[in-house]
C-alpha atoms as a PDB file:
ATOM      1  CA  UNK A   1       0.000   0.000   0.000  1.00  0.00           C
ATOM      2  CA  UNK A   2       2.645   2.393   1.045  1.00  0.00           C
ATOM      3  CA  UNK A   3       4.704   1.786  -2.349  1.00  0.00           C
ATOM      4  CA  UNK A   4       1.290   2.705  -4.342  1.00  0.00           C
ATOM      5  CA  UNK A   5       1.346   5.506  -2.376  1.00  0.00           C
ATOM      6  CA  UNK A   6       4.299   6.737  -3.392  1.00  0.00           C
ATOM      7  CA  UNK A   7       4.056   5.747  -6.829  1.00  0.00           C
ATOM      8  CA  UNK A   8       1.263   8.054  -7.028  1.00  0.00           C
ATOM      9  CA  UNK A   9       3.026  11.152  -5.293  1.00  0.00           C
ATOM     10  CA  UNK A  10       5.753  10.761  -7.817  1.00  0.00           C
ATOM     11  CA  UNK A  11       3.314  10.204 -10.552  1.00  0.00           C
ATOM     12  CA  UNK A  12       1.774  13.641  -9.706  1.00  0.00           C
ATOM     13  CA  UNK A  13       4.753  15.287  -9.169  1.00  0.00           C
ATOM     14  CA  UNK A  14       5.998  14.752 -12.554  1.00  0.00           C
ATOM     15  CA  UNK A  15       2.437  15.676 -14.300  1.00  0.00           C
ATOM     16  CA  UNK A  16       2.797  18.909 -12.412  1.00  0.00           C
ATOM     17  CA  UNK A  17       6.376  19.479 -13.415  1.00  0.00           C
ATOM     18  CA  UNK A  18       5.505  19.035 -16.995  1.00  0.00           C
ATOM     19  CA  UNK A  19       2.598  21.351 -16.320  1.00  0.00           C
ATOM     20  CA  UNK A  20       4.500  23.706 -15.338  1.00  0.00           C
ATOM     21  CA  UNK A  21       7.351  23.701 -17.258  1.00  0.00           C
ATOM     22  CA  UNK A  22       4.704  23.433 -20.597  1.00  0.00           C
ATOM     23  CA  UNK A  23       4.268  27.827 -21.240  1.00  0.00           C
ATOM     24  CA  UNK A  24       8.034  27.686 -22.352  1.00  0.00           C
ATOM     25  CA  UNK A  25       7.066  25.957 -25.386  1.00  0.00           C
ATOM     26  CA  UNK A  26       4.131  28.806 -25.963  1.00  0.00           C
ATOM     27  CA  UNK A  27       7.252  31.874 -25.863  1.00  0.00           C
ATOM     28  CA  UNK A  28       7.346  33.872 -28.443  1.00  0.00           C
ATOM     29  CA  UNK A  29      10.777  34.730 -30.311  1.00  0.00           C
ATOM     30  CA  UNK A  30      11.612  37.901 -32.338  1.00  0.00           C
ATOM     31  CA  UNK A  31      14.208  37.298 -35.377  1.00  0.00           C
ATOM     32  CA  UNK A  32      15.783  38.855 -38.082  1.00  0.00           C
ATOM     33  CA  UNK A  33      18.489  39.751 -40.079  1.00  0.00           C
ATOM     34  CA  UNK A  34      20.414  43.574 -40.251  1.00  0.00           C
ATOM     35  CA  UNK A  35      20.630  44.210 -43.734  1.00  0.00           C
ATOM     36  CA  UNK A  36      22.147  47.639 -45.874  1.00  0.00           C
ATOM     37  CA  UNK A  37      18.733  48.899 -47.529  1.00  0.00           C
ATOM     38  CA  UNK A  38      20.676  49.625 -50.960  1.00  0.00           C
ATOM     39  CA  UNK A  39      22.841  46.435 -51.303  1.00  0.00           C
ATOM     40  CA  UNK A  40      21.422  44.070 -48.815  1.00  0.00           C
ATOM     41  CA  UNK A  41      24.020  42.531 -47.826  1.00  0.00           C
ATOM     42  CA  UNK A  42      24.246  41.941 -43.912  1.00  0.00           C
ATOM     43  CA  UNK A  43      25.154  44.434 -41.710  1.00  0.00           C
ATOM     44  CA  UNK A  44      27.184  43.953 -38.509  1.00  0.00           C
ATOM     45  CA  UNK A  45      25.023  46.522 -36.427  1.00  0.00           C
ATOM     46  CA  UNK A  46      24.903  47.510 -31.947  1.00  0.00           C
ATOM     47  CA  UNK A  47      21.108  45.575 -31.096  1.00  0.00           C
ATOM     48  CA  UNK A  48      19.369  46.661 -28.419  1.00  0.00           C
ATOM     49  CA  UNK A  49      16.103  45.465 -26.939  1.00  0.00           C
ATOM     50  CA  UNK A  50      13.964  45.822 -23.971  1.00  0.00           C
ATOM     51  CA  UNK A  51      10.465  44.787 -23.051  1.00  0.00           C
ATOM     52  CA  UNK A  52       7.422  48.045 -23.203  1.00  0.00           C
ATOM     53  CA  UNK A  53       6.900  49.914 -21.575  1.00  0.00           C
ATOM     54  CA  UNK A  54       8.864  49.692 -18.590  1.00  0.00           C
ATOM     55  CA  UNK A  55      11.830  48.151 -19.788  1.00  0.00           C
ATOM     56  CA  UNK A  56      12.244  45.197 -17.353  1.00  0.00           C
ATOM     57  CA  UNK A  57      13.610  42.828 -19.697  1.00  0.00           C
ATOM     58  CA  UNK A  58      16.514  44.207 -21.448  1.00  0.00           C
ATOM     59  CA  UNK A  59      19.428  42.731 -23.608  1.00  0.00           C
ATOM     60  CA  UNK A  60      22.298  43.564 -26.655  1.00  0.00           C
ATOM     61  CA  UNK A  61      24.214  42.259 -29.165  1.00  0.00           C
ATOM     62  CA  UNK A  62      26.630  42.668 -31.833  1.00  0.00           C
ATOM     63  CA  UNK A  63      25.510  40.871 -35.021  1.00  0.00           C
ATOM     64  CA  UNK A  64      24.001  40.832 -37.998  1.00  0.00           C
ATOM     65  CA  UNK A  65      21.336  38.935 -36.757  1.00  0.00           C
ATOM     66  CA  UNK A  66      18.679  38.950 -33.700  1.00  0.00           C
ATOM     67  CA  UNK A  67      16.973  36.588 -31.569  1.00  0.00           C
ATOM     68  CA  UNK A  68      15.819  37.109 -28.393  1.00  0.00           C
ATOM     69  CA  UNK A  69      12.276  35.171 -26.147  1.00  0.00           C
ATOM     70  CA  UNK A  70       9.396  37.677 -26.087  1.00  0.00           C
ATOM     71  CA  UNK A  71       8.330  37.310 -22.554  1.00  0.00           C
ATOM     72  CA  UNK A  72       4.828  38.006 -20.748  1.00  0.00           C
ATOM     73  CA  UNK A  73       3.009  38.424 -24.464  1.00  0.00           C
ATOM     74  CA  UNK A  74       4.679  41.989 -24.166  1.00  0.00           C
ATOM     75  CA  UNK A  75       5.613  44.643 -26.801  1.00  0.00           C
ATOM     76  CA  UNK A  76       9.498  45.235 -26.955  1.00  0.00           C
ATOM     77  CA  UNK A  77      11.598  48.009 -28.828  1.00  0.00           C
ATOM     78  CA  UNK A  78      14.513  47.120 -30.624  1.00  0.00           C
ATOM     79  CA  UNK A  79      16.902  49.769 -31.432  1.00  0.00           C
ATOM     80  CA  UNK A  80      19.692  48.781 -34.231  1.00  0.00           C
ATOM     81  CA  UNK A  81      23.415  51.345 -34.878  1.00  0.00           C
ATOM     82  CA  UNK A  82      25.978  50.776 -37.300  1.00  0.00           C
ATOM     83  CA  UNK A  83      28.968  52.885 -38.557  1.00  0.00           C
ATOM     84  CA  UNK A  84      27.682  54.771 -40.827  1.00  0.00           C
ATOM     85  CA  UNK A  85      23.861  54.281 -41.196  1.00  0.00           C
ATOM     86  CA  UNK A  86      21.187  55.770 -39.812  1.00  0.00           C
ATOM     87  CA  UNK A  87      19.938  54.603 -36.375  1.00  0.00           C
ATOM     88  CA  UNK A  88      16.750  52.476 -36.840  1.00  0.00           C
ATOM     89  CA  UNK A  89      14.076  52.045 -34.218  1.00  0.00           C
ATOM     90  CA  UNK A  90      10.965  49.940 -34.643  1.00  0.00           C
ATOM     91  CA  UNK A  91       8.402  48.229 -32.039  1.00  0.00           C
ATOM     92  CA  UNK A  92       7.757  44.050 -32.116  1.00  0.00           C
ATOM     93  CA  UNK A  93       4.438  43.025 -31.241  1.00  0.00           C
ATOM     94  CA  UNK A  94       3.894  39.805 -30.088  1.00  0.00           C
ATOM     95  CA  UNK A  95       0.403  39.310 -31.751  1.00  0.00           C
ATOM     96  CA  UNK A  96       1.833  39.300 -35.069  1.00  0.00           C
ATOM     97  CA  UNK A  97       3.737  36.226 -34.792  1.00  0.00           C
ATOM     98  CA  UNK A  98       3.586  33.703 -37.130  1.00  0.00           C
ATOM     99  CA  UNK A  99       2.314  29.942 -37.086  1.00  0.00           C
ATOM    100  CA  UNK A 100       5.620  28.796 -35.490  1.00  0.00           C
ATOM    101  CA  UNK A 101       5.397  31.638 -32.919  1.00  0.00           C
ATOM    102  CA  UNK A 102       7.988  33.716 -34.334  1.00  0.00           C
ATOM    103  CA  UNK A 103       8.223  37.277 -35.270  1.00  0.00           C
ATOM    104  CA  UNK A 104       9.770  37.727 -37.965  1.00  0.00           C
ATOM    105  CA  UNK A 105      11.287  41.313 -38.744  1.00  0.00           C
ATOM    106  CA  UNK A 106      14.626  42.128 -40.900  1.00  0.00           C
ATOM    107  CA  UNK A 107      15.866  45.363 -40.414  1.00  0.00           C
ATOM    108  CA  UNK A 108      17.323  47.689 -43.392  1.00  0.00           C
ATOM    109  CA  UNK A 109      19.683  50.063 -42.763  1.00  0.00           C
ATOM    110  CA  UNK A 110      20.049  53.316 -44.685  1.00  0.00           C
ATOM    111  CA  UNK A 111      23.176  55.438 -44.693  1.00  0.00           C
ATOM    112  CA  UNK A 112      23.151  58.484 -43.103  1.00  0.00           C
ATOM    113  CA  UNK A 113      23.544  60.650 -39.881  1.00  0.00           C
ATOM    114  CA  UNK A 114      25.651  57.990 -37.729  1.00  0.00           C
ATOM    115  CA  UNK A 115      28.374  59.411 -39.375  1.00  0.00           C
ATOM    116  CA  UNK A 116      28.700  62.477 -37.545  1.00  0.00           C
ATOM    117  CA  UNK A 117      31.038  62.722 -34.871  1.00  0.00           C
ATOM    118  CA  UNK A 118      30.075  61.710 -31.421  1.00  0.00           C
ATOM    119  CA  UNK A 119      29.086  64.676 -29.055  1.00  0.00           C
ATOM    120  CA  UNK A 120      29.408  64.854 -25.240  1.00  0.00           C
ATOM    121  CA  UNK A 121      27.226  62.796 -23.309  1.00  0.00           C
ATOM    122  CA  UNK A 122      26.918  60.239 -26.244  1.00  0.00           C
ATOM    123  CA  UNK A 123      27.987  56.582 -24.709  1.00  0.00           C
ATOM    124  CA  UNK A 124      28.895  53.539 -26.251  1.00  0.00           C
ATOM    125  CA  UNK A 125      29.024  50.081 -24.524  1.00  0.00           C
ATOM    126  CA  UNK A 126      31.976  47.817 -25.399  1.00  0.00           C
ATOM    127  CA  UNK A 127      30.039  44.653 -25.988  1.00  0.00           C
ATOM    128  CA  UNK A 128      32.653  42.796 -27.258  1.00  0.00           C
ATOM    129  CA  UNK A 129      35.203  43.147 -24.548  1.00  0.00           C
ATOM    130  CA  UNK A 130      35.910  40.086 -23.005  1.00  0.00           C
ATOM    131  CA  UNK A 131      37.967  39.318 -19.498  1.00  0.00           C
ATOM    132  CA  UNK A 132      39.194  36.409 -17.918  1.00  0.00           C
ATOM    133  CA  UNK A 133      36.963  35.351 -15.260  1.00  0.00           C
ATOM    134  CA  UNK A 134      37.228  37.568 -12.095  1.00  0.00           C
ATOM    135  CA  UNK A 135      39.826  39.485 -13.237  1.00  0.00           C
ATOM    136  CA  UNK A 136      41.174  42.213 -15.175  1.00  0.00           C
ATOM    137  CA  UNK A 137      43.038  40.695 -17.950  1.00  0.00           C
ATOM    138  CA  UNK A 138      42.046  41.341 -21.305  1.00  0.00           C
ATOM    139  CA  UNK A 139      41.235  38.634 -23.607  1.00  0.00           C
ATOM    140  CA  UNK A 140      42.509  38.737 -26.940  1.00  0.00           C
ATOM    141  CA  UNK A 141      38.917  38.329 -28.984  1.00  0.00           C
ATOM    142  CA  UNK A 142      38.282  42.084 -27.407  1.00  0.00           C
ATOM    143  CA  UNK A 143      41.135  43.775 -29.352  1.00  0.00           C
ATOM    144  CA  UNK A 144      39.408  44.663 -32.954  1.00  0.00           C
ATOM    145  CA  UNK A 145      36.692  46.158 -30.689  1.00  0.00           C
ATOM    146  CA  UNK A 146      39.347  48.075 -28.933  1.00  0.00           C
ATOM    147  CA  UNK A 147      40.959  49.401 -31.718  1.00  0.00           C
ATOM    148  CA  UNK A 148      37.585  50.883 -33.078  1.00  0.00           C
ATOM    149  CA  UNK A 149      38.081  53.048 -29.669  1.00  0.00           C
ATOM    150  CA  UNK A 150      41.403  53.883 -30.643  1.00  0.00           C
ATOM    151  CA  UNK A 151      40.163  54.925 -34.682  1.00  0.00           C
ATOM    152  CA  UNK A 152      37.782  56.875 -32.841  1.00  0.00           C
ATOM    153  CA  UNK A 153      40.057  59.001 -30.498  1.00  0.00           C
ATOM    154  CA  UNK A 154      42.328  59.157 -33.750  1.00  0.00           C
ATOM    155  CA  UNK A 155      39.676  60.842 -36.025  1.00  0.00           C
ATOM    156  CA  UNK A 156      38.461  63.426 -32.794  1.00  0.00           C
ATOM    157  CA  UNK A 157      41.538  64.664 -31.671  1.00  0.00           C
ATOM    158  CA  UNK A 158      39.688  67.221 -29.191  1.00  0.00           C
ATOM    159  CA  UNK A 159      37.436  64.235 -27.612  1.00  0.00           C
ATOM    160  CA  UNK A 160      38.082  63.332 -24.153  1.00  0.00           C
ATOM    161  CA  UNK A 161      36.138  60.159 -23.204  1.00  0.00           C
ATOM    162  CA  UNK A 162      35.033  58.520 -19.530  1.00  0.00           C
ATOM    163  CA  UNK A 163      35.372  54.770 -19.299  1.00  0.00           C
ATOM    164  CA  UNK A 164      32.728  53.145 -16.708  1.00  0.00           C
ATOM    165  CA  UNK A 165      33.346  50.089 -15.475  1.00  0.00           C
ATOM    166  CA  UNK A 166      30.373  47.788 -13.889  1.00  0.00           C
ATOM    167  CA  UNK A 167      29.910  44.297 -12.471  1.00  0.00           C
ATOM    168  CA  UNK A 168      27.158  42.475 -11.549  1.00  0.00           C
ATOM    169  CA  UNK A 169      25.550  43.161  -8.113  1.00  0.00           C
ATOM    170  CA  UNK A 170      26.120  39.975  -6.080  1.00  0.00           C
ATOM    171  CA  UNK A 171      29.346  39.422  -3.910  1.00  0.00           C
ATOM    172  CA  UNK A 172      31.357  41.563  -2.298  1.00  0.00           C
ATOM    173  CA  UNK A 173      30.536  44.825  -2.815  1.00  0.00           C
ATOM    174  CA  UNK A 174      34.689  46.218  -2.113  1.00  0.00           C
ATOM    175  CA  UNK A 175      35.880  43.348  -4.197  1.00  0.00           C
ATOM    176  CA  UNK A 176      33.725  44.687  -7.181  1.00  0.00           C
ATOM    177  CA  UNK A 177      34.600  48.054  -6.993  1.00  0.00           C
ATOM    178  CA  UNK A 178      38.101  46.968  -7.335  1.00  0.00           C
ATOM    179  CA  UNK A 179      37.219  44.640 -10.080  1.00  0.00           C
ATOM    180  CA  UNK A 180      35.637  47.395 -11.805  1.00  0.00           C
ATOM    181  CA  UNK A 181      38.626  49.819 -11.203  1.00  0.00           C
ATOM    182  CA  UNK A 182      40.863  47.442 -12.263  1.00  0.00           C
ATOM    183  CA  UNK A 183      39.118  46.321 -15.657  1.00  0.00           C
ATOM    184  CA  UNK A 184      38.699  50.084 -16.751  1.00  0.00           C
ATOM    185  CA  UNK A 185      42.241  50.773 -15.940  1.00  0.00           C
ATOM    186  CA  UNK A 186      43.425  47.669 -18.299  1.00  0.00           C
ATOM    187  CA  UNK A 187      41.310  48.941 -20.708  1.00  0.00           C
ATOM    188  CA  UNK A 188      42.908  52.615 -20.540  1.00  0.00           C
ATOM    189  CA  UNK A 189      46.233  51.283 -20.438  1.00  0.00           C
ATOM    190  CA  UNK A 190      45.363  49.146 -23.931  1.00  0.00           C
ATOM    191  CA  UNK A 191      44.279  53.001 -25.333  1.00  0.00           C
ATOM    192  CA  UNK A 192      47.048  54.319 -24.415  1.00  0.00           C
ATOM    193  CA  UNK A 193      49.625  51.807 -25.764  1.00  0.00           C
ATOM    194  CA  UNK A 194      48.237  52.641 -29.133  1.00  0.00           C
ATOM    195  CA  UNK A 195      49.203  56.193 -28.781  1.00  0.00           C
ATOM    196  CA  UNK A 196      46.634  58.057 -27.135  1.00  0.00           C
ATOM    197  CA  UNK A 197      46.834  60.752 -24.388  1.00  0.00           C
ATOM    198  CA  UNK A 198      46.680  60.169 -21.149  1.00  0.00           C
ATOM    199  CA  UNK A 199      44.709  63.301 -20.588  1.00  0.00           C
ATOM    200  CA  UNK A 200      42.171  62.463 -22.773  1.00  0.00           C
ATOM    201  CA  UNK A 201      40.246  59.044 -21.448  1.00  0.00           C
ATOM    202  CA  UNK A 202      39.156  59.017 -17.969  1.00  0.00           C
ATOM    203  CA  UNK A 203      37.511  56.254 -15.681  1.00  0.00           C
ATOM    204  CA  UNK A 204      35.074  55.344 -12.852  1.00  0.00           C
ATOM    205  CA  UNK A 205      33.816  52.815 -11.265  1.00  0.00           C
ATOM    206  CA  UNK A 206      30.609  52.106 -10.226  1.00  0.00           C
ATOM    207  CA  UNK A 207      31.164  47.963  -9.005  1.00  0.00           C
ATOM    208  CA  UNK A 208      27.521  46.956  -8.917  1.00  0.00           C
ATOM    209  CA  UNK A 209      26.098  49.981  -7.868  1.00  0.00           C
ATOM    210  CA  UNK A 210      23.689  50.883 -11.287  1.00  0.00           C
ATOM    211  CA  UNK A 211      22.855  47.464 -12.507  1.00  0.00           C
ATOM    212  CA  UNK A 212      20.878  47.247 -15.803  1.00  0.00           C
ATOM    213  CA  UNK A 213      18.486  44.125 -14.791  1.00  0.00           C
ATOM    214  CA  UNK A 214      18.072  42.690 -11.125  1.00  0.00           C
ATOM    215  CA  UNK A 215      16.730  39.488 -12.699  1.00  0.00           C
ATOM    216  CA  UNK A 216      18.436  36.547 -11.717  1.00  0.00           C
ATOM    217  CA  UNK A 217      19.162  35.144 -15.150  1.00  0.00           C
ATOM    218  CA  UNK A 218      22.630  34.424 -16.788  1.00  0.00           C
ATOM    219  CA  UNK A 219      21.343  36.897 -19.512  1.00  0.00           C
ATOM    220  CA  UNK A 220      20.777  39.687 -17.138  1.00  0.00           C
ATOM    221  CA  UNK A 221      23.872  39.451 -15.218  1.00  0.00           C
ATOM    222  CA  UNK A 222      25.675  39.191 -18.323  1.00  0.00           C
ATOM    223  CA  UNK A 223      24.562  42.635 -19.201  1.00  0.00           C
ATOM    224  CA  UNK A 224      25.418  44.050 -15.876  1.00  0.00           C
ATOM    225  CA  UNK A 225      29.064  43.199 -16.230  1.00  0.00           C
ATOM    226  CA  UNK A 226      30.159  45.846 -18.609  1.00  0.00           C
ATOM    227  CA  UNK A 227      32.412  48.842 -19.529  1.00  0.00           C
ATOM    228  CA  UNK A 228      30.874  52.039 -20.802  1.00  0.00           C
ATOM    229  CA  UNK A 229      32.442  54.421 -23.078  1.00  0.00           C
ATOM    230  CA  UNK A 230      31.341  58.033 -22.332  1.00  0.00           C
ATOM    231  CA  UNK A 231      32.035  60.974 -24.581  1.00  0.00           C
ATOM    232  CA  UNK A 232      33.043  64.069 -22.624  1.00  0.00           C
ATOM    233  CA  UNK A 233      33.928  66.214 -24.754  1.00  0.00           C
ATOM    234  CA  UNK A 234      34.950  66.796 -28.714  1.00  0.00           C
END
């Protein structure tokens, strides 16, 4: 009798798991491709998306294409820069999703005003720079990105730039600032090497103090670990 019992418990534990675990298979996805409007050919373009309207799912990526889970049956912007193209913005709704739940949206790019030279207050995340784990050593996959930096300061010889660097919130909150510090500073010291003036980039660190997304997800604290270039001045 007592085995039967148990059967049954475990029996109704795993329906209810499955129950539970079924709405993933009812997400929606948003995908596309990043395309020049003239040619296109693919573009390798800055993605941004977050959820509407209050922005509690967020994420980024460097690509010429997007996919990303549309959470909740909510509305999400999607914001797409390139070098030298026109910024494009656009809205995804959920309800227009096709028959295998996806939304599908390519974005064309037009060239245009992203050419003009960055102004103070602009910022630019450096997606694509990539540390060792816990530390401040700079992997080598990060280098092309940093070079784009370097192009930069080399075409605006009167910009002065910040670099912010973040980690996520958990741990110790010392250790992070230092992490943080430290990252920037490697990061500065890569700038430099190339030629730049010491005068002219900057840094802070915030640790984990301004986290983008307090969800516990490996997405979210992905995005929270990050380095932020900020235009002072040019």
């Amino acid at each position: 009798m007592a085995n039967s019992f148990f059967k049954l418990i475990f029996v109704f534990i795993f329906i209810s798991s499955v129950a539970l675990a079924q709405p993933a298979d009812s997400l929606i996805y948003a995908e596309g491709k990043v395309l020049n409007a003239a040619t296109k050919e693919l573009v390798t373009a800055h993605i941004t998306y977050e959820s509407l309207p209050y922005g509690n799912r967020i994420g980024s990526l460097n690509n010429s294409t997007y996919s990303f889970a549309m959470f909740d049956n909510e509305k999400y912007s999607i914001v797409v820069e390139a070098p030298g193209f026109s910024t494009a913005k656009y809205m995804i709704d959920p309800a227009e999703a096709n028959a295998n739940k996806r939304v599908v949206k390519d974005i064309e790019l037009t060239a245009g005003s992203s050419n003009k030279k960055p102004v103070a207050g602009n910022e630019m995340r450096l997606d694509n720079l990539i540390f060792e784990v816990n530390k401040s050593k700079i992997n080598e996959e990060s280098f092309p990105e940093l070079n784009t930096v370097v192009n930069m300061m080399r075409d605006n010889p009167n910009m002065i730039i910040q670099l912010e660097g973040h980690t996520d919130y958990g741990g110790d909150p010392k250790k992070n600032m230092k992490l943080s510090q430290d990252r920037v500073d490697a990061v500065r010291s890569y700038v430099l090497s190339k030629g730049v003036q010491k005068s002219r980039v900057k840094t802070k660190a915030f640790g984990g103090s301004a986290p983008l997304s307090r969800d516990n997800t490996p997405e979210a604290h992905r995005l929270n670990r990050r380095v932020v270039l900020r235009v002072l001045q040019n």
